[in-house]
N, C-alpha and C. Protein backbone atom coordinates (compact mmCIF):
# COMPACT_ATOMS: atom_id res chain seq x y z
N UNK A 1 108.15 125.49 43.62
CA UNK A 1 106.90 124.79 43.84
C UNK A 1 105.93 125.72 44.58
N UNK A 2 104.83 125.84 44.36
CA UNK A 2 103.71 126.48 44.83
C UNK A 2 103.57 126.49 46.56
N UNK A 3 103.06 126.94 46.86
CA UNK A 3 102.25 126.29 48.26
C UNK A 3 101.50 125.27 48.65
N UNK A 4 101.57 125.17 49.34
CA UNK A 4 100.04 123.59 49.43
C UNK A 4 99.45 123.98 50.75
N UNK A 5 99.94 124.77 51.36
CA UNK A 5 98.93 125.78 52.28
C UNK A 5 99.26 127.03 52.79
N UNK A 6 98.32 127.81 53.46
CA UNK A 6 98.46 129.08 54.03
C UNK A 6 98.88 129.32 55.25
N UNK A 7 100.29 129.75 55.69
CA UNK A 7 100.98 129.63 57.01
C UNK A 7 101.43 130.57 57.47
N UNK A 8 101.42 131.32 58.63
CA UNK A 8 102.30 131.79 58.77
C UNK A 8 103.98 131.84 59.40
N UNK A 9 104.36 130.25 59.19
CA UNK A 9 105.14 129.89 59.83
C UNK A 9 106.71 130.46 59.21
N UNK A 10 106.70 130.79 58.38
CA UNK A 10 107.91 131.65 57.73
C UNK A 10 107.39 133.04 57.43
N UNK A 11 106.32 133.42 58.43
CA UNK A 11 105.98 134.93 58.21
C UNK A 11 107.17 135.29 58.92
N UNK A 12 107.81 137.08 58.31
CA UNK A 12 108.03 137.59 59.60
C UNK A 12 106.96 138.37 60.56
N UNK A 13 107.17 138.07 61.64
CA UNK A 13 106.27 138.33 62.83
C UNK A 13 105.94 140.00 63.00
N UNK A 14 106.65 140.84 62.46
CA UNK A 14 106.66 142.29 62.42
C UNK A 14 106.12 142.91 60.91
N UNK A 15 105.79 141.67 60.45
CA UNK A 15 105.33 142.41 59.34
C UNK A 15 103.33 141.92 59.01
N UNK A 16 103.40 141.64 60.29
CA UNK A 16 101.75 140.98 60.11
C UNK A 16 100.34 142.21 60.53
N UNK A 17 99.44 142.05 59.54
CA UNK A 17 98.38 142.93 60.12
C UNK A 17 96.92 141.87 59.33
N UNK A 18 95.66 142.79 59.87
CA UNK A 18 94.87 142.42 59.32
C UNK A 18 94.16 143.56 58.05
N UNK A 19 93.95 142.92 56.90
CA UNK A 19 93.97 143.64 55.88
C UNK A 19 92.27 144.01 56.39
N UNK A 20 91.97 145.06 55.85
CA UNK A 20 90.28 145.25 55.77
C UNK A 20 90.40 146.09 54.78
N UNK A 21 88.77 146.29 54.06
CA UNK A 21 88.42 147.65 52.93
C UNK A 21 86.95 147.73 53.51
N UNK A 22 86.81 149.02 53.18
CA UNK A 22 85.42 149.87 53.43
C UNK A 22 85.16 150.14 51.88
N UNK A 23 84.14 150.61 51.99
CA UNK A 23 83.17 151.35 50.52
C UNK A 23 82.25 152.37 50.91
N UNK A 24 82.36 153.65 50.00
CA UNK A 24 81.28 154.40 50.36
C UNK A 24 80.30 154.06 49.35
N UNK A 25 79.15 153.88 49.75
CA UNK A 25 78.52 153.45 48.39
C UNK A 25 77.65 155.07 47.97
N UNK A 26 77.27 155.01 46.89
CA UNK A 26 76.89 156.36 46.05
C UNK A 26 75.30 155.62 45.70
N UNK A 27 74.25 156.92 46.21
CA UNK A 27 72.99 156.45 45.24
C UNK A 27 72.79 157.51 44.02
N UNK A 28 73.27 157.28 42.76
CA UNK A 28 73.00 158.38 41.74
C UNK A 28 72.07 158.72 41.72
N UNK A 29 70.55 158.35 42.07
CA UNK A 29 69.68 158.91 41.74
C UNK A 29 69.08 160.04 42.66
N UNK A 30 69.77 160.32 44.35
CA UNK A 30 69.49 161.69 45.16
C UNK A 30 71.45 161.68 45.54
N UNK A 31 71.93 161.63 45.32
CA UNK A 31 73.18 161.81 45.50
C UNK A 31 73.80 161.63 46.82
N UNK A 32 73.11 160.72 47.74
CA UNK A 32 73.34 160.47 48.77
C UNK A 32 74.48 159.25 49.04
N UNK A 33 75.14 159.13 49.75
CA UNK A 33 75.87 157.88 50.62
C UNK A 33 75.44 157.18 51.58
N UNK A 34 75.44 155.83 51.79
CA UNK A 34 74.63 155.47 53.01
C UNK A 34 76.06 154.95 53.95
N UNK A 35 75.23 155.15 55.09
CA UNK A 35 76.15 155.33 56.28
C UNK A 35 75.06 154.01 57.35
N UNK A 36 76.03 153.42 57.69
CA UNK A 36 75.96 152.60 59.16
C UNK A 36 75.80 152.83 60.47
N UNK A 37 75.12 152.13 61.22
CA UNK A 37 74.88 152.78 62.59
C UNK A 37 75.77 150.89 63.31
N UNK A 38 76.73 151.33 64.03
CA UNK A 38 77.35 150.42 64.66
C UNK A 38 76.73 149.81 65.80
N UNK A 39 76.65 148.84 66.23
CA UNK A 39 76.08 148.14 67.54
C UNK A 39 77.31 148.82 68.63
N UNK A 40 76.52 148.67 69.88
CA UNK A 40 76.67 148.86 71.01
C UNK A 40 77.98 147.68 71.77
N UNK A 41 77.70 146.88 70.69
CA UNK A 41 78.87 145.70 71.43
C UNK A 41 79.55 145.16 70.23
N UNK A 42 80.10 145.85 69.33
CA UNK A 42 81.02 146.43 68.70
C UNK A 42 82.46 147.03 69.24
N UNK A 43 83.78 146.04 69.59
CA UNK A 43 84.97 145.97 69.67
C UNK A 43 85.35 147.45 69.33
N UNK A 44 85.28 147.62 68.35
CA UNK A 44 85.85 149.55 67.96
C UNK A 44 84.75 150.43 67.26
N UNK A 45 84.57 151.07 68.12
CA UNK A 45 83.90 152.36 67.23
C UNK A 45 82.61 151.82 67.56
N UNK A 46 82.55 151.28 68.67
CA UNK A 46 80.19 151.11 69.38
C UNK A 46 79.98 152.37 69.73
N UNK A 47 78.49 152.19 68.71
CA UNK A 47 77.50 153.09 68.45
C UNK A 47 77.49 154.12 67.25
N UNK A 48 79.42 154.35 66.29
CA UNK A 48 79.14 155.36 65.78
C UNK A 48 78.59 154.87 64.44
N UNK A 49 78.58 155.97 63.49
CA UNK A 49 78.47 155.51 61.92
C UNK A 49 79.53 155.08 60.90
N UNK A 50 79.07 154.51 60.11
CA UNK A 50 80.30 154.28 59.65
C UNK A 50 79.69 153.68 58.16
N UNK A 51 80.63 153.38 57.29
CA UNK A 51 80.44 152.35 56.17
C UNK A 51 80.67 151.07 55.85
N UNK A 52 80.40 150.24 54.94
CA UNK A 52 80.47 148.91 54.88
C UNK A 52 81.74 148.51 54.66
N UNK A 53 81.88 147.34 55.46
CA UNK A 53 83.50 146.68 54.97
C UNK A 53 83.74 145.44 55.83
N UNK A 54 84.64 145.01 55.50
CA UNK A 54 85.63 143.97 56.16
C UNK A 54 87.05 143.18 56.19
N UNK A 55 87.11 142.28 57.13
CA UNK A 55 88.55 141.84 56.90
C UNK A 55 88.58 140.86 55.33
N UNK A 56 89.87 140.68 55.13
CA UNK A 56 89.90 139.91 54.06
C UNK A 56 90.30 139.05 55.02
N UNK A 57 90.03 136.96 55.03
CA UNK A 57 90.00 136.25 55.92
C UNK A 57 91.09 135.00 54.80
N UNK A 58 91.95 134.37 55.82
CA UNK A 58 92.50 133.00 54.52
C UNK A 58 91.58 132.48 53.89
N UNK A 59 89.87 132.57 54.64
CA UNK A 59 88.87 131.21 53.63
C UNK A 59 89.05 132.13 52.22
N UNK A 60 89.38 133.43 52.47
CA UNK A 60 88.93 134.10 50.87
C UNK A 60 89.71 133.54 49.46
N UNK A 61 91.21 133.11 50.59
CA UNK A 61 92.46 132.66 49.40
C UNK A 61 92.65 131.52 49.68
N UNK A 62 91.33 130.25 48.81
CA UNK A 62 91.38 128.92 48.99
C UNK A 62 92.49 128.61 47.61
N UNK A 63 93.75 128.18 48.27
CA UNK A 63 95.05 128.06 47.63
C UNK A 63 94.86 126.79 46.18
N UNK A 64 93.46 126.15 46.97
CA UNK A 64 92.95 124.87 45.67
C UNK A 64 92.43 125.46 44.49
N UNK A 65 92.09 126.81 44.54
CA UNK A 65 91.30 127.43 43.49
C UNK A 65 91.70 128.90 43.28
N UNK A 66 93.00 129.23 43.10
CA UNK A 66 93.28 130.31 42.44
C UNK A 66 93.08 131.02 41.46
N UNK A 67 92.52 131.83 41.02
CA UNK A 67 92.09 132.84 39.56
C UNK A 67 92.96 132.61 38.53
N UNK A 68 94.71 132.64 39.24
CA UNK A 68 95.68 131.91 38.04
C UNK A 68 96.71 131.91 38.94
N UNK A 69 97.62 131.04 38.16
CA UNK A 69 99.10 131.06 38.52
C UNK A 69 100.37 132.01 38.14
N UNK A 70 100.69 132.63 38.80
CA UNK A 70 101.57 133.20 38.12
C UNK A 70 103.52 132.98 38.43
N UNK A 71 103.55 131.95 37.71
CA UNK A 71 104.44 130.91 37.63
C UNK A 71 104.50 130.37 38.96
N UNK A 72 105.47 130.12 40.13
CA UNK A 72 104.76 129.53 41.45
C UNK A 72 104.36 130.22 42.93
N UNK A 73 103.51 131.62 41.97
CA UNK A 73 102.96 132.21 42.88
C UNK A 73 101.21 131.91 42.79
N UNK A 74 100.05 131.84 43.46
CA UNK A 74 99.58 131.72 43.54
C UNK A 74 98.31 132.78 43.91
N UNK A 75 97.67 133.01 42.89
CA UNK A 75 97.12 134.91 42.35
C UNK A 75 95.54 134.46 42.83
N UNK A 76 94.89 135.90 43.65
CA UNK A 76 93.85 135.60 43.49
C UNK A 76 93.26 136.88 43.45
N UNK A 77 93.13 137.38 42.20
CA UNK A 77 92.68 138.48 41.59
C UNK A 77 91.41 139.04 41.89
N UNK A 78 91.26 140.44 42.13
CA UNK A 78 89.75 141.02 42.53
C UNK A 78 89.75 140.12 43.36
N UNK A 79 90.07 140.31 44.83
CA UNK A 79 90.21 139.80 45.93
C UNK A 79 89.19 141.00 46.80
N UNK A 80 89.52 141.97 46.44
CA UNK A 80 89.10 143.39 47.09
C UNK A 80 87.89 143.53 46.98
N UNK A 81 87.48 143.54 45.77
CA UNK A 81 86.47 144.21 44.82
C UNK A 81 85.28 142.76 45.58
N UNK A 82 85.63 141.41 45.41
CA UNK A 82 84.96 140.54 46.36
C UNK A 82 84.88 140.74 47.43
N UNK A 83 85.75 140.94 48.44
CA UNK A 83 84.97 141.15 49.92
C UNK A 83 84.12 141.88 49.78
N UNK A 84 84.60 143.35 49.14
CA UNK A 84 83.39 144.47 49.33
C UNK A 84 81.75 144.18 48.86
N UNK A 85 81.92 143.48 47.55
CA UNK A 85 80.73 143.37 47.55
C UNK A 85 80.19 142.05 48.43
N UNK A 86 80.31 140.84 48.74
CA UNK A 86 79.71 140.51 50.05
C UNK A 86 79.71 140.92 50.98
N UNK A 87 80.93 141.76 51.87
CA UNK A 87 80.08 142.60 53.22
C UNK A 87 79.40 143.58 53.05
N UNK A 88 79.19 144.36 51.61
CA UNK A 88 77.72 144.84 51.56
C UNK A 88 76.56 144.26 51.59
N UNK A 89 76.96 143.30 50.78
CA UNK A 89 75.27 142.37 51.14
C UNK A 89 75.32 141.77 52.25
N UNK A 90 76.29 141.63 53.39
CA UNK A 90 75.87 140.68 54.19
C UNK A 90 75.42 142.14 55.10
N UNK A 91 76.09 143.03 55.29
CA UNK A 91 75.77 144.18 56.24
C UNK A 91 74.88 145.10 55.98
N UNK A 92 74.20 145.43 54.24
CA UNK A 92 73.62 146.13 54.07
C UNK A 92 72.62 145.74 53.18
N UNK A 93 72.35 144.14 52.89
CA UNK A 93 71.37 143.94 52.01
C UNK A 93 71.29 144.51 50.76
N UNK A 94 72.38 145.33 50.03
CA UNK A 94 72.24 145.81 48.47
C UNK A 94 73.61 144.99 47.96
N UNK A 95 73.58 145.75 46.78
CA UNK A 95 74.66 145.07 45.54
C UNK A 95 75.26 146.51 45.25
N UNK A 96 76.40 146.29 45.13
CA UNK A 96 77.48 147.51 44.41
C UNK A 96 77.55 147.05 43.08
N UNK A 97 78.19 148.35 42.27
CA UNK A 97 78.74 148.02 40.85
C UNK A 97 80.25 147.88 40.84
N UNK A 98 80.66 147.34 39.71
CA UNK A 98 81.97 146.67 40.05
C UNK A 98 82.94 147.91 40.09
N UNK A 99 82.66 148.97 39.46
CA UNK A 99 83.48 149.33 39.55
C UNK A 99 84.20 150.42 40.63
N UNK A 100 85.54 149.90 41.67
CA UNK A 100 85.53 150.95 42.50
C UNK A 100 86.73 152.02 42.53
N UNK A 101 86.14 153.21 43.13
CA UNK A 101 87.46 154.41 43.34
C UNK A 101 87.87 153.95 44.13
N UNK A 102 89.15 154.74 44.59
CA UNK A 102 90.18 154.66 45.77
C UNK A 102 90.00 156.02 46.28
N UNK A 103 90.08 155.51 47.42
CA UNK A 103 89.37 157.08 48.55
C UNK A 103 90.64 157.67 49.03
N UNK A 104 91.28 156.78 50.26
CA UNK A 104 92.67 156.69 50.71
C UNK A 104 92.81 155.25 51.48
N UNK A 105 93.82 155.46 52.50
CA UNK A 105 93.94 154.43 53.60
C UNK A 105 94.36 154.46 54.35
N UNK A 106 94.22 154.21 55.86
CA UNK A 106 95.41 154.50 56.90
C UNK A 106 95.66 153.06 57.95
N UNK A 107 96.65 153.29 58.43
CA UNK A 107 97.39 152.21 59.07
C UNK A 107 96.99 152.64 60.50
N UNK A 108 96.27 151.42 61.28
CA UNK A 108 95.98 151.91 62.96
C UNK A 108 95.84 150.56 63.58
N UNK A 109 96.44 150.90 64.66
CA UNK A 109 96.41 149.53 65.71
C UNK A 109 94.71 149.31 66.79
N UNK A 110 94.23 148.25 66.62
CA UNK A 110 93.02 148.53 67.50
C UNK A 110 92.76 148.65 68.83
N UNK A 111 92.19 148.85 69.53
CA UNK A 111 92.42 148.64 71.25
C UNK A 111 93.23 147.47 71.77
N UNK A 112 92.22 146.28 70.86
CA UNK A 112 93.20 144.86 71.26
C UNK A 112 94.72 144.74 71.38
N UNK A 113 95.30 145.86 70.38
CA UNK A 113 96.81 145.71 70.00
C UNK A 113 96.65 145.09 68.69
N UNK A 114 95.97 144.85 68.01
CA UNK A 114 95.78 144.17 66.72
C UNK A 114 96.09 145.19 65.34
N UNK A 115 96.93 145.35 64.69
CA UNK A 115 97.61 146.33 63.51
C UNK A 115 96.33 145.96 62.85
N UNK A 116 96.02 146.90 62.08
CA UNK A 116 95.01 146.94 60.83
C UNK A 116 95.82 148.21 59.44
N UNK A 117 95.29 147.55 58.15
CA UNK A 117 95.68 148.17 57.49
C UNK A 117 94.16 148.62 56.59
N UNK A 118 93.99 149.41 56.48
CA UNK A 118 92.79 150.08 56.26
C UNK A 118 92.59 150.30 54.85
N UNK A 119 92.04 150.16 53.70
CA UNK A 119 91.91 150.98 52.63
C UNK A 119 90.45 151.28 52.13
N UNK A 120 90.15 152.30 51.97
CA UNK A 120 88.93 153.03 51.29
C UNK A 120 88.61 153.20 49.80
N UNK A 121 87.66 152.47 49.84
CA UNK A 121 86.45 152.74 48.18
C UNK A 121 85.76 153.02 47.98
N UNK A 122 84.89 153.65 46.77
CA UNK A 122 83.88 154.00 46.62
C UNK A 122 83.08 153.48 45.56
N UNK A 123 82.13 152.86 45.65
CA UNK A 123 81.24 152.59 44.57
C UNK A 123 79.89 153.12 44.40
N UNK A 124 79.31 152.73 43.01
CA UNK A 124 77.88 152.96 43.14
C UNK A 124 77.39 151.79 43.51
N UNK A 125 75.58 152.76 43.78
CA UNK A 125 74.72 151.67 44.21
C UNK A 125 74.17 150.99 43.04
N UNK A 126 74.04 149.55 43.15
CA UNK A 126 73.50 149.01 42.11
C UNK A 126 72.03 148.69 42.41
N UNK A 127 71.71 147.86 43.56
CA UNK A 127 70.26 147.46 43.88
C UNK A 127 70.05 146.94 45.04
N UNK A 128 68.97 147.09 45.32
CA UNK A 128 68.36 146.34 46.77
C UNK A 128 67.62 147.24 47.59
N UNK A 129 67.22 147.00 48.61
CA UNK A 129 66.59 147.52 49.83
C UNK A 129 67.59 147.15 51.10
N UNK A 130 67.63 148.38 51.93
CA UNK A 130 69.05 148.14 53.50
C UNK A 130 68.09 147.51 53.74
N UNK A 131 68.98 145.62 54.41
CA UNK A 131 68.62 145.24 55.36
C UNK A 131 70.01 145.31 55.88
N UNK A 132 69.99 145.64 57.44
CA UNK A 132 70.74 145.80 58.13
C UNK A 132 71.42 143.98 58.65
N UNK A 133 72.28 143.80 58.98
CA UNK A 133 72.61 142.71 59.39
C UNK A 133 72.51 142.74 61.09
N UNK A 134 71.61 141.38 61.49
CA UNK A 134 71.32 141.51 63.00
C UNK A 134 72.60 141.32 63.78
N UNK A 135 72.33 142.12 64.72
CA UNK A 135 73.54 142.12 65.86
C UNK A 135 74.67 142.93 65.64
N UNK A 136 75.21 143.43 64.28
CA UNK A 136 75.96 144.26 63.79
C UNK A 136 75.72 145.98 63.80
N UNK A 137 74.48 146.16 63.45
CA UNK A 137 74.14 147.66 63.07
C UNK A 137 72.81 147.77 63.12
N UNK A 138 72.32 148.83 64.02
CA UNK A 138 71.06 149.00 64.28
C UNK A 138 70.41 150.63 63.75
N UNK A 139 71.10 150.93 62.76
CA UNK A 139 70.31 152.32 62.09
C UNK A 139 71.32 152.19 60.84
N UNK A 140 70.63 153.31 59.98
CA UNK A 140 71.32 153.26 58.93
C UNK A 140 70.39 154.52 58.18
N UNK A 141 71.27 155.56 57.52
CA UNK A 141 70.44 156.96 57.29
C UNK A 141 71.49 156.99 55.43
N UNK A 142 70.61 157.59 54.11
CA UNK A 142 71.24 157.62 53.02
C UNK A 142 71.05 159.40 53.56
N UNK A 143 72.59 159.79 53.10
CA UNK A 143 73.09 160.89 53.66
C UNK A 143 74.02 162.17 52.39
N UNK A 144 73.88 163.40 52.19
CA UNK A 144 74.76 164.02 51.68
C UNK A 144 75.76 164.70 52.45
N UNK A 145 76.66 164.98 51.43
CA UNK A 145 77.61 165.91 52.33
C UNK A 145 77.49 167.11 53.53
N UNK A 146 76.03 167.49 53.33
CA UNK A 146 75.65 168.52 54.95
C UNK A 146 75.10 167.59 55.36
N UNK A 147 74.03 166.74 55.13
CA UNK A 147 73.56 165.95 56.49
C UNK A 147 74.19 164.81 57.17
N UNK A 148 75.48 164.59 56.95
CA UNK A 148 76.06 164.06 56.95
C UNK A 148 77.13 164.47 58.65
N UNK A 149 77.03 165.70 58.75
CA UNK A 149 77.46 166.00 59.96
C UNK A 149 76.44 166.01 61.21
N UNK A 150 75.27 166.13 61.16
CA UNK A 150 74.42 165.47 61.75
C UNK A 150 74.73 164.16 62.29
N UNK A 151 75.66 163.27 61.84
CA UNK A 151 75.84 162.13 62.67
C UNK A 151 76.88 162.07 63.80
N UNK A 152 76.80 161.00 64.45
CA UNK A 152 78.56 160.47 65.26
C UNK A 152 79.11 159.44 64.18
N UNK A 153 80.04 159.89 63.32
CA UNK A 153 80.69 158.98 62.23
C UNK A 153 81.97 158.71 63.13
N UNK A 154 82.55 157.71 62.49
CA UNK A 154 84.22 157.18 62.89
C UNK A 154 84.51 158.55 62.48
N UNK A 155 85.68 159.04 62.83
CA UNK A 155 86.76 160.12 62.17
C UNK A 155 86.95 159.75 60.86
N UNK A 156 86.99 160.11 60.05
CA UNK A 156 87.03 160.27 58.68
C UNK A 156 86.26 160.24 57.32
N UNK A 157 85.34 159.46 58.07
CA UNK A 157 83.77 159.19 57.66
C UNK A 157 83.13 160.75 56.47
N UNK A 158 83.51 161.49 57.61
CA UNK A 158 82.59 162.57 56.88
C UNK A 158 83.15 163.41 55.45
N UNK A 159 84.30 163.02 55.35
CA UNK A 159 85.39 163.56 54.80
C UNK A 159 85.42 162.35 52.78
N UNK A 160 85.31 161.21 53.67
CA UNK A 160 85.01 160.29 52.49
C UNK A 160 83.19 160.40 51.96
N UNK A 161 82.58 161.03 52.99
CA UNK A 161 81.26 160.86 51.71
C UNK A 161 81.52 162.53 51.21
N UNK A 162 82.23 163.20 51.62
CA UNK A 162 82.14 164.38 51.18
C UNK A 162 83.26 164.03 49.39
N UNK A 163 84.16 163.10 49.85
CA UNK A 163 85.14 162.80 48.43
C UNK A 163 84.48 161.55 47.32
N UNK A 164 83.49 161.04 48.18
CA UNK A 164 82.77 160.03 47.15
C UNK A 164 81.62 160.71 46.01
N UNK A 165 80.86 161.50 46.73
CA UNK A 165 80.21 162.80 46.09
C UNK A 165 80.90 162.88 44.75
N UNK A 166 81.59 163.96 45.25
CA UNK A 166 82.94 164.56 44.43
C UNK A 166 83.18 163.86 43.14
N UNK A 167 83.33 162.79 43.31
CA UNK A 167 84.12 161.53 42.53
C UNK A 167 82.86 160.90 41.46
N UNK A 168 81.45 161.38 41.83
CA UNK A 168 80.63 160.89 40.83
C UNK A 168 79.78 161.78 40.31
N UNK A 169 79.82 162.79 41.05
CA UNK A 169 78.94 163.74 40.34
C UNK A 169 79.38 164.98 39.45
């Protein structure tokens, strides 16, 4: 029988993290990446640059409306490919195209003690104008692989617009 809700009451306790994905997004038309400027009261990483992303949250896997069944598992396909493109629009006011690379990913615990499991994408830009999301990020620069060190990025930052480049041009 399926689930009839989301628990973690038969999790094991050592195997829990919070999932997140980033995106580098690509503008084909100057070959730039745009990069984030983090708020000041920002939990990890206030003030540096960075790219768009977020956690994947249970509202994402409403168990009433699954994509399909796959016999009594309960599938909810392009799960990924959805967050990313709403925390771009909610953080950066544009639209991605669907389709994304895989950059890498790494596994890190946050100050809180909170495990995160990290994975990196890259898409193109599809449309819009940056609006920044208030209270989140207060700059935001479209960047190539040299001007790109010009910033304070998270650690790895510079390394993924230097491999998102790469990957479309």
């Amino acid at each position: 029988m399926p689930a009839d809700k989301i628990s973690l009451d038969n999790a094991k306790h050592d195997k829990l993290f919070y999932f997140v994905a980033n995106v580098v997004i690509f503008r084909e038309d100057d070959g730039r990446c745009l990069i984030l400027k983090r708020s000041e009261s920002e939990k990890v990483h206030p003030g540096k640059y960075c790219v768009p992303g977020g956690k994947l949250e249970w509202s994402n896997l409403n168990i009433a409306k699954p994509t399909r069944m796959n016999g009594e598992v309960i599938d909810f396909e392009n799960s990924v490919e959805e967050l990313l493109k709403r925390e771009v629009l909610e953080e950066a006011g544009i639209e991605i195209n669907d389709n994304l690379k895989y950059i890498n990913s790494v596994a890190f615990v946050r100050p809180d003690g909170i495990p995160v499991i990290l994975v990196k994408f890259a898409a193109k830009y599809k449309s819009g104008d940056v609006k920044l999301e208030d209270g989140s990020f207060t700059d935001h620069a479209w960047v190539n692989q040299d001007e790109i060190k010009d910033y304070d990025c998270i650690l790895g930052v510079h390394a993924e617009v230097e491999k998102t480049i790469g990957l479309f041009i």
